[in-house]
N, C-alpha and C. Protein backbone atom coordinates (compact mmCIF):
# COMPACT_ATOMS: atom_id res chain seq x y z
N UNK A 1 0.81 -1.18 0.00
CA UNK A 1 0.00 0.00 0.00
C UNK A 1 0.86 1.26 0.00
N UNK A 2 1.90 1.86 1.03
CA UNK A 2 2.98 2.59 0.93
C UNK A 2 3.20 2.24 -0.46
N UNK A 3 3.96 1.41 -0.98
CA UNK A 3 4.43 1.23 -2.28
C UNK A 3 4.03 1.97 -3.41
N UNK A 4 2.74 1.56 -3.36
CA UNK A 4 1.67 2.58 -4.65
C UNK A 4 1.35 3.90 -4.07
N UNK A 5 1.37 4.48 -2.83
CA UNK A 5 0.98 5.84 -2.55
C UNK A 5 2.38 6.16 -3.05
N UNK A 6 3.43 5.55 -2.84
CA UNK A 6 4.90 6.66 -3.21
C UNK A 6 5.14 6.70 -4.57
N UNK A 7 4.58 5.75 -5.95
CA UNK A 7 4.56 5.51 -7.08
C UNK A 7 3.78 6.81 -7.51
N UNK A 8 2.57 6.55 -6.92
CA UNK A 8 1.49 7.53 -7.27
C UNK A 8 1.62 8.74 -7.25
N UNK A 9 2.86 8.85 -5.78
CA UNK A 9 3.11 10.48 -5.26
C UNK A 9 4.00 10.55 -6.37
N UNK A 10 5.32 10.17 -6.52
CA UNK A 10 6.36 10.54 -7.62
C UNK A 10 5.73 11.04 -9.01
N UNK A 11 4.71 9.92 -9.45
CA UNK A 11 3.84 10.39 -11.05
C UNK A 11 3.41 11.24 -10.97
N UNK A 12 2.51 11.57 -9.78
CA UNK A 12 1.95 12.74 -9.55
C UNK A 12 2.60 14.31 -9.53
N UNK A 13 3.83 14.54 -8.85
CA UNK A 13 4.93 15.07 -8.92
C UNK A 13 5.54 15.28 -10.20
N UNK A 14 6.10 14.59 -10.93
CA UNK A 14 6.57 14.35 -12.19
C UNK A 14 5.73 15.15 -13.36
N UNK A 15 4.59 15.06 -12.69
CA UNK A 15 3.06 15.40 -13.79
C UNK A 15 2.99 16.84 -13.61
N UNK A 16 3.35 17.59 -12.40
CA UNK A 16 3.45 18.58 -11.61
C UNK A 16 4.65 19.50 -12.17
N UNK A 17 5.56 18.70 -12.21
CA UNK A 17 6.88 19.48 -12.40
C UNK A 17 6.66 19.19 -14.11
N UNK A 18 6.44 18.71 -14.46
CA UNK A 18 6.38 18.91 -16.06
C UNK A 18 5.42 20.06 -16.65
N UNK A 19 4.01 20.00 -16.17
CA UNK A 19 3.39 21.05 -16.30
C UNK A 19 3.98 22.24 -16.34
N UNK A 20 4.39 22.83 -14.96
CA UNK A 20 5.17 23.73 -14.64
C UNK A 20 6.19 24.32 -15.55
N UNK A 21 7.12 23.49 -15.66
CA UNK A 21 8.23 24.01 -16.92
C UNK A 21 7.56 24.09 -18.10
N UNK A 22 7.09 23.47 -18.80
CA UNK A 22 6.10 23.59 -19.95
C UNK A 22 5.37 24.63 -20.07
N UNK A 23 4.71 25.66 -19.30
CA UNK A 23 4.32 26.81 -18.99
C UNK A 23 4.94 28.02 -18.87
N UNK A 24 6.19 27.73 -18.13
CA UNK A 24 7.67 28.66 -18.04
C UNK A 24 8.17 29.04 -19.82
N UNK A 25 7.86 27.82 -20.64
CA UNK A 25 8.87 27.85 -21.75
C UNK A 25 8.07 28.24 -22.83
N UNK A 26 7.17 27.81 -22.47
CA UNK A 26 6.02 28.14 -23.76
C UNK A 26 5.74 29.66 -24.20
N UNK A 27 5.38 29.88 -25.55
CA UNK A 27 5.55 31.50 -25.56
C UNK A 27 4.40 31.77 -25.07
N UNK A 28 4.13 33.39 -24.74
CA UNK A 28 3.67 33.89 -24.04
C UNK A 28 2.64 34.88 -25.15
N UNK A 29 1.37 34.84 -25.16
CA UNK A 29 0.39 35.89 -25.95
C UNK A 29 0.80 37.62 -26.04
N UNK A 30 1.98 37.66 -25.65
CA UNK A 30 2.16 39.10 -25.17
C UNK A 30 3.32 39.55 -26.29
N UNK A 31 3.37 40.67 -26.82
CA UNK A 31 4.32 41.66 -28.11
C UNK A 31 5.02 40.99 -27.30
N UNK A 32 6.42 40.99 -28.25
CA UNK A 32 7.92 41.10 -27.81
C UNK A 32 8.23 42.22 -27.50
N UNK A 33 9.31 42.45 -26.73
CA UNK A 33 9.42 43.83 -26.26
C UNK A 33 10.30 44.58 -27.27
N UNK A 34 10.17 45.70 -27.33
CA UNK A 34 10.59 46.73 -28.30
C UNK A 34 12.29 47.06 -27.86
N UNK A 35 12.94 46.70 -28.93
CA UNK A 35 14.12 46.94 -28.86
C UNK A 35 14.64 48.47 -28.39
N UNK A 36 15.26 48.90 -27.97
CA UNK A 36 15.63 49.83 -27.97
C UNK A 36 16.36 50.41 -29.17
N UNK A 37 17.21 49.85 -30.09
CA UNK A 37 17.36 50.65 -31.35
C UNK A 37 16.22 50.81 -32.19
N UNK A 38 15.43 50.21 -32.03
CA UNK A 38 13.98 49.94 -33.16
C UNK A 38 13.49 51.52 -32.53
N UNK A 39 12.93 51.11 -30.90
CA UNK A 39 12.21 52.66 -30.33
C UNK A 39 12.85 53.89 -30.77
N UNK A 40 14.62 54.10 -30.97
CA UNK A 40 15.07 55.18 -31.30
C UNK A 40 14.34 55.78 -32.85
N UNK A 41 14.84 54.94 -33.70
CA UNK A 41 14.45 54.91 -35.04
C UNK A 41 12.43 54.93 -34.95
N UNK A 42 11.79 54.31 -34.40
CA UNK A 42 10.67 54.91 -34.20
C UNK A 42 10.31 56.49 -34.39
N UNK A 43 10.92 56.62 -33.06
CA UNK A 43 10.61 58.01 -32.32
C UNK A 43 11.74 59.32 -33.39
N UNK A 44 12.56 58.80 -34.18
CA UNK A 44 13.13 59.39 -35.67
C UNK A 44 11.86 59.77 -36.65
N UNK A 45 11.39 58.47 -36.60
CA UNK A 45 10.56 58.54 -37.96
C UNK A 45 9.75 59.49 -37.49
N UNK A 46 8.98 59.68 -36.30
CA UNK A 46 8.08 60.50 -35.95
C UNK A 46 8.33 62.19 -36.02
N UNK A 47 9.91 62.06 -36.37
CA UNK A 47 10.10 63.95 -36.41
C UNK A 47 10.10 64.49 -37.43
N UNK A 48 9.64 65.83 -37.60
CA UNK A 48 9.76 66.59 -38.55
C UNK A 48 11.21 66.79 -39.70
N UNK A 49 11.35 67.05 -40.47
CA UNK A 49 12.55 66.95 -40.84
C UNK A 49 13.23 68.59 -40.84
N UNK A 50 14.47 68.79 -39.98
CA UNK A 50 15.32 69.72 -40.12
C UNK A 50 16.72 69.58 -39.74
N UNK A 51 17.44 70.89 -40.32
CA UNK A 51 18.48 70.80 -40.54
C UNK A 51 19.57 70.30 -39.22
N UNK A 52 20.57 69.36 -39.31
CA UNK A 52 21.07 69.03 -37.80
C UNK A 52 22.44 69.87 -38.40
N UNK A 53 23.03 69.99 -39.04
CA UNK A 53 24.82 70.22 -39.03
C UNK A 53 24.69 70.95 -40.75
N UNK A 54 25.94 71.60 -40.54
CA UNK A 54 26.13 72.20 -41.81
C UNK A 54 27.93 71.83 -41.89
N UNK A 55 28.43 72.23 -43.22
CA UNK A 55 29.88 72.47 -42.98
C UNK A 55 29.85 73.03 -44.53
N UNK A 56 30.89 74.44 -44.40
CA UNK A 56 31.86 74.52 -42.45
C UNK A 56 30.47 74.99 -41.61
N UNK A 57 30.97 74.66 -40.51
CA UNK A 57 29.92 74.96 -39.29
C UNK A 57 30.31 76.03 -38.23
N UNK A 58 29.38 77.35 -38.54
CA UNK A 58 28.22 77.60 -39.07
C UNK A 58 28.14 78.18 -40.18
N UNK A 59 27.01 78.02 -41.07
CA UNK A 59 27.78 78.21 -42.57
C UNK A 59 27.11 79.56 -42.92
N UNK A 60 26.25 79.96 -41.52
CA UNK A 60 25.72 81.39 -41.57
C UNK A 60 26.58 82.49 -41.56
N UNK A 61 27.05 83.37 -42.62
CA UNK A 61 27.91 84.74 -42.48
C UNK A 61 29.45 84.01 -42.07
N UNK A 62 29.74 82.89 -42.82
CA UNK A 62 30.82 82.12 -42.75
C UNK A 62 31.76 82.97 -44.28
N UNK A 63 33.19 82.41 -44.00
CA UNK A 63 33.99 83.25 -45.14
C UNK A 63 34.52 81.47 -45.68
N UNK A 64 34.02 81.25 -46.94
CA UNK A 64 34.83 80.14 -47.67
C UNK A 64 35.65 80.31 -48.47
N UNK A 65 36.31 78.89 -48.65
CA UNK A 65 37.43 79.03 -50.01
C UNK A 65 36.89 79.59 -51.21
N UNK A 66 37.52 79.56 -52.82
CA UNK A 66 36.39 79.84 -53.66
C UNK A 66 35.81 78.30 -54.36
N UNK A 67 36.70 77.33 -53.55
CA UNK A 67 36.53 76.13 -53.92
C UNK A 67 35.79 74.76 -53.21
N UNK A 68 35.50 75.92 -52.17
CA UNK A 68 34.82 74.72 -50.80
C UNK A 68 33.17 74.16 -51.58
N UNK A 69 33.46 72.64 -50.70
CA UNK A 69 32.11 72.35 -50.58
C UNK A 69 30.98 72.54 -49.74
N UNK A 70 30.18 73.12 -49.99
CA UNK A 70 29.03 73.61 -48.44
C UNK A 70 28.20 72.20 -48.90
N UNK A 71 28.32 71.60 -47.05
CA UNK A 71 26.83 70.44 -47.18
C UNK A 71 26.14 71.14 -46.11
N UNK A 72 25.08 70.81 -46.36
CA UNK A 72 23.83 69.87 -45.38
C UNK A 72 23.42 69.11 -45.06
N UNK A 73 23.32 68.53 -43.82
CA UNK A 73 22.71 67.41 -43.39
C UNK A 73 21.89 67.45 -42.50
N UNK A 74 20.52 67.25 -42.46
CA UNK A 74 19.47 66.67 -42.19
C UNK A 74 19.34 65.78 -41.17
N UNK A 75 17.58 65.53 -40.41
CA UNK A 75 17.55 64.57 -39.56
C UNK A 75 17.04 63.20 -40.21
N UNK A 76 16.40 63.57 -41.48
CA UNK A 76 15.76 62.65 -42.49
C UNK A 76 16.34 62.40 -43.64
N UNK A 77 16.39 61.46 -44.71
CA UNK A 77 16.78 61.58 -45.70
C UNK A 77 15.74 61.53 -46.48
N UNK A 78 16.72 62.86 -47.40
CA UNK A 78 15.72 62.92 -48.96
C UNK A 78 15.14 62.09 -49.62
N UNK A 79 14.28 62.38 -50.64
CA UNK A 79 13.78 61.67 -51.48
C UNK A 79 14.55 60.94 -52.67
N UNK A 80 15.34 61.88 -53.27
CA UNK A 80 16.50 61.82 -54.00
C UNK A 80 17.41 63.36 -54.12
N UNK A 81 17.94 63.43 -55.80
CA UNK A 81 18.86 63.94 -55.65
C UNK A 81 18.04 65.17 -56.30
N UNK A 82 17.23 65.09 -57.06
CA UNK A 82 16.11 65.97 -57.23
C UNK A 82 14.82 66.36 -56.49
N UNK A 83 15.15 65.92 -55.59
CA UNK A 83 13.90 66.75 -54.69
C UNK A 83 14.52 67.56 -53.96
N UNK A 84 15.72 67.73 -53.63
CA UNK A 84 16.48 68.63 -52.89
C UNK A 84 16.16 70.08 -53.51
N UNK A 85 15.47 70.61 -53.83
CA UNK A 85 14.78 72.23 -54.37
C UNK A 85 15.88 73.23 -53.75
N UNK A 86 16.72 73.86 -54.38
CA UNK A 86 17.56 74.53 -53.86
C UNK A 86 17.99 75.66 -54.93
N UNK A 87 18.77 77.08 -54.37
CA UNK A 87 19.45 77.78 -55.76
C UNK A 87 20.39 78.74 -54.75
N UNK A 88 21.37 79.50 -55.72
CA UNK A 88 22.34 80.19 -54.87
C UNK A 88 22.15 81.22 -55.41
N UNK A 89 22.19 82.50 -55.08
CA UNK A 89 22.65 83.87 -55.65
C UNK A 89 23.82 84.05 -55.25
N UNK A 90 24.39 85.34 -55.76
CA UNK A 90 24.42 85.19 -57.14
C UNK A 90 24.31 83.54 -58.47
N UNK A 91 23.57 83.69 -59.33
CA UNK A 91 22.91 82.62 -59.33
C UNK A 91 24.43 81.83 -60.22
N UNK A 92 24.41 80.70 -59.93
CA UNK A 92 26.08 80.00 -60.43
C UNK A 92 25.60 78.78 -60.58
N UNK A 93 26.29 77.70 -61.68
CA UNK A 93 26.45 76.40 -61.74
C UNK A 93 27.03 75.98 -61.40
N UNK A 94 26.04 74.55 -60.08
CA UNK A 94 26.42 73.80 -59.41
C UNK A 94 25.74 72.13 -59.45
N UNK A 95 25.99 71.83 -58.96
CA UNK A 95 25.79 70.26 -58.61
C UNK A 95 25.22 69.97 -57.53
N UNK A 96 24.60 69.05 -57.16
CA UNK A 96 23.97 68.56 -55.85
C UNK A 96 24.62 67.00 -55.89
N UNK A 97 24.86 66.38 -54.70
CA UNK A 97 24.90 65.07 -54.81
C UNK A 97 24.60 64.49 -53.59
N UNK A 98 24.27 63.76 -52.84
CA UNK A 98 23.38 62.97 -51.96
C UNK A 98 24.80 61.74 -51.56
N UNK A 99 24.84 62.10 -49.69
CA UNK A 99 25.33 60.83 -48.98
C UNK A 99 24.51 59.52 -49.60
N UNK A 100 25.27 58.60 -49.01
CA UNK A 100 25.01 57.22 -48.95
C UNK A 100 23.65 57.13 -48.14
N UNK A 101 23.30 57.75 -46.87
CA UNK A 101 22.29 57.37 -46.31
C UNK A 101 21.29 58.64 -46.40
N UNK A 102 21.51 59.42 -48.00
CA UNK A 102 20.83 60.76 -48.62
C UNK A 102 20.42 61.54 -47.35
N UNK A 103 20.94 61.63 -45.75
CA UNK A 103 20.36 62.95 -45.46
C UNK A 103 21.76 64.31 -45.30
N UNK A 104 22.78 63.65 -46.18
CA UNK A 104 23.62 65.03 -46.27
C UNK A 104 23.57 65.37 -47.72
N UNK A 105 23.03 66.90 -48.32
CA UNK A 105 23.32 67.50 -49.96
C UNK A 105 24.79 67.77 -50.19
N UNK A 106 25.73 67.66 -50.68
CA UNK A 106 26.63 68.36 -50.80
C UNK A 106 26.76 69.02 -52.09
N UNK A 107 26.78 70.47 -51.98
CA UNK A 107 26.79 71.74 -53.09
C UNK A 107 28.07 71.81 -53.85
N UNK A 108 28.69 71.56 -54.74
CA UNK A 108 29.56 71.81 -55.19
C UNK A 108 29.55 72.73 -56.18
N UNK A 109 30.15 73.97 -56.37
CA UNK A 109 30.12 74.66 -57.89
C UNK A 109 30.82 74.04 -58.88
N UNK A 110 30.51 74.32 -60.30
CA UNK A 110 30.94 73.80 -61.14
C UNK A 110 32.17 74.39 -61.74
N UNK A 111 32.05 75.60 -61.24
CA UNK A 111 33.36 76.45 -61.21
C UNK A 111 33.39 77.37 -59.47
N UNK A 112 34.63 77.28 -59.77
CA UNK A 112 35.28 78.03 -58.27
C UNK A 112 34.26 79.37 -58.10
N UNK A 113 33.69 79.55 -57.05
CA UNK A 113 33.07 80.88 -56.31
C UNK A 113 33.70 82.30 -56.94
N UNK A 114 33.30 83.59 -57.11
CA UNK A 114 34.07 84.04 -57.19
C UNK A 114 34.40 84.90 -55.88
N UNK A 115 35.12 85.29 -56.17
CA UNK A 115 35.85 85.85 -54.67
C UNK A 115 35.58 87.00 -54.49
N UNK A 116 35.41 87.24 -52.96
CA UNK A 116 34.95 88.55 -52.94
C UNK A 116 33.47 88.70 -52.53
N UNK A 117 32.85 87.27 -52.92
CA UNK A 117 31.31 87.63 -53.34
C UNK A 117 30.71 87.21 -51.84
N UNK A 118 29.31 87.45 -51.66
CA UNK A 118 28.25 87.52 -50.69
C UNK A 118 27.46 86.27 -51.23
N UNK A 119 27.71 84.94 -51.22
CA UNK A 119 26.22 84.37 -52.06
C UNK A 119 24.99 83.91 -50.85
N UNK A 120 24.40 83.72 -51.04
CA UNK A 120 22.86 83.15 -50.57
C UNK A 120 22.45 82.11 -50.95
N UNK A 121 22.38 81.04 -50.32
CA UNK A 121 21.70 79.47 -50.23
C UNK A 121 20.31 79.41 -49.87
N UNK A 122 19.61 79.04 -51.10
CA UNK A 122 18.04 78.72 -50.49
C UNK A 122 17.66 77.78 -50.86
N UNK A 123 17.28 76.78 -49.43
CA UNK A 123 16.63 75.93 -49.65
C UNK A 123 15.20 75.66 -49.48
N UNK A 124 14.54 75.25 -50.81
CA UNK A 124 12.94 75.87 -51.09
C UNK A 124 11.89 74.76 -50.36
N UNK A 125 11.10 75.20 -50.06
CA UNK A 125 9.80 74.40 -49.28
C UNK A 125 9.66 73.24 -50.00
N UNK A 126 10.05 73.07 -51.30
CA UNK A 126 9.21 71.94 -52.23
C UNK A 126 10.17 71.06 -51.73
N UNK A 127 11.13 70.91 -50.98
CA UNK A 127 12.38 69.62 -50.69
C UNK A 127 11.48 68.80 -50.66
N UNK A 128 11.88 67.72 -51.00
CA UNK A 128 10.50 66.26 -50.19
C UNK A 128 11.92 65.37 -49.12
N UNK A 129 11.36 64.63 -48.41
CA UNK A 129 11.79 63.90 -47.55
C UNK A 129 11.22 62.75 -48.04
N UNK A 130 11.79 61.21 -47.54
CA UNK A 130 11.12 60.14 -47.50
C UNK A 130 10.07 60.23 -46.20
N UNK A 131 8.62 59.69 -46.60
CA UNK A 131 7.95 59.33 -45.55
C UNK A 131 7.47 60.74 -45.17
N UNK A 132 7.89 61.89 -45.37
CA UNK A 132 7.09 62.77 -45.23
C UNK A 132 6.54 63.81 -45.88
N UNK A 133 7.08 63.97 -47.25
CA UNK A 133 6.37 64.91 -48.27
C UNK A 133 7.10 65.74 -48.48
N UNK A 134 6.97 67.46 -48.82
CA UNK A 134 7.36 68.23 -48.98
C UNK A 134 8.35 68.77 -47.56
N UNK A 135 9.46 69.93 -47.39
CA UNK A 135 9.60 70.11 -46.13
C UNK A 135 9.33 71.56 -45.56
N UNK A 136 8.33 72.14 -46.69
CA UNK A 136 7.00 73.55 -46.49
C UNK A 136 7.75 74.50 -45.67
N UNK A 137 9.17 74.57 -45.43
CA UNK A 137 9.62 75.92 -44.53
C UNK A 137 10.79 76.38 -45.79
N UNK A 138 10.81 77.36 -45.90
CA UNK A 138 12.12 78.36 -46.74
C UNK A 138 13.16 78.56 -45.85
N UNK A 139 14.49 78.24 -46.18
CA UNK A 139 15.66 77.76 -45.43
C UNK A 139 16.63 78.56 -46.08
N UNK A 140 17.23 79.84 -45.77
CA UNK A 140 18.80 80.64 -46.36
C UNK A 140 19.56 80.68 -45.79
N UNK A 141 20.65 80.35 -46.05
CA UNK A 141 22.21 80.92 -46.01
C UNK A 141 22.88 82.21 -46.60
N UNK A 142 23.53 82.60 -45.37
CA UNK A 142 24.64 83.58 -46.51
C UNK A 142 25.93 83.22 -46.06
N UNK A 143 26.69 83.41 -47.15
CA UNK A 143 27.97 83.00 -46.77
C UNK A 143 28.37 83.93 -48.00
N UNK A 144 30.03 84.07 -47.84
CA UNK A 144 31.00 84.79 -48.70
C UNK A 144 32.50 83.79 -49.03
N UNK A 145 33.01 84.32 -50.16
CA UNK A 145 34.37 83.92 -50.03
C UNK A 145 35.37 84.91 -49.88
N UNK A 146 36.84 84.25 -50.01
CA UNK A 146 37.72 85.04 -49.33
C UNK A 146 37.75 86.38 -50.17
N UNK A 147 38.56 87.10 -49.98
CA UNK A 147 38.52 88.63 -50.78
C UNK A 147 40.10 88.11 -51.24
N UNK A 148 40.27 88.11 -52.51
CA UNK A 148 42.35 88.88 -52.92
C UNK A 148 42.38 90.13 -52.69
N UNK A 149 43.29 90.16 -52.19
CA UNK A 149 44.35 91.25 -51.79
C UNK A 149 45.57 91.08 -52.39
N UNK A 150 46.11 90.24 -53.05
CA UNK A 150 47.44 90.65 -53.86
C UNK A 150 48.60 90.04 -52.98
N UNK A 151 49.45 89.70 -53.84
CA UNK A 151 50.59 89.41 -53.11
C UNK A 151 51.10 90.16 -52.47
């Protein structure tokens, strides 16, 4: 009689402790929890898009080479390399070209600045961003290059 109550108790037990872990391991009806790089990039996507860095920095009432490149970079990236809506006065031929992860423009002229000069960077409302459309605010720079003075 002992014999089979301690058989019975062990199966019983056994039946107990198996349950148990089986419940521990099994998944659970509940989200996975949110990564923390995922939440950063979330709470990214959710912002407006503006300007984070320029170079040179600050490129406001800054004195450049006549050969420098002025970028921008962004909290978002562009759409492409044509949605970047932009122009300089005095008005000059230039280039636009787009980082690897498109939220830096970099301006290059197609010829050297001329020197001396005052130009103005505007970047126009029609920019588009990915994921969010147009970027509807008017954005200027002024900057100059160096002056000659002569040997």
């Amino acid at each position: 009689m002992i014999k089979k109550f301690l058989i019975f108790s062990v199966i019983g037990l056994g039946i107990t402790l198996a349950f148990y872990f089986y419940k521990q391991t099994a998944p659970a009806n509940t989200p996975a929890p949110i990564k923390q790089a995922d939440q950063k990039q979330a709470d990214i996507s959710k912002d407006p898009p503006k300007i984070v860095s320029t170079k040179p920095d600050p490129l406001e009432d800054n004195i450049i080479s006549a050969t420098d490149i002025v970028e921008i970079t962004f909290n978002r990236p562009l759409e492409n390399v044509g949605e970047f809506k932009s122009r300089i006065e005095p008005q000059i031929v230039y280039k636009v070209e787009l980082s690897g992860d498109r939220k830096t423009a970099r301006i290059m002229p197609a010829k050297p600045y001329q020197l001396g000069t005052t130009y103005t960077l505007f970047i126009n409302p029609d920019t588009k961003f990915d994921g969010v459309g147009e970027w509807k605010q008017d954005k200027m720079f002024h900057f100059k290059t160096i002056t000659y003075r002569g040997v």
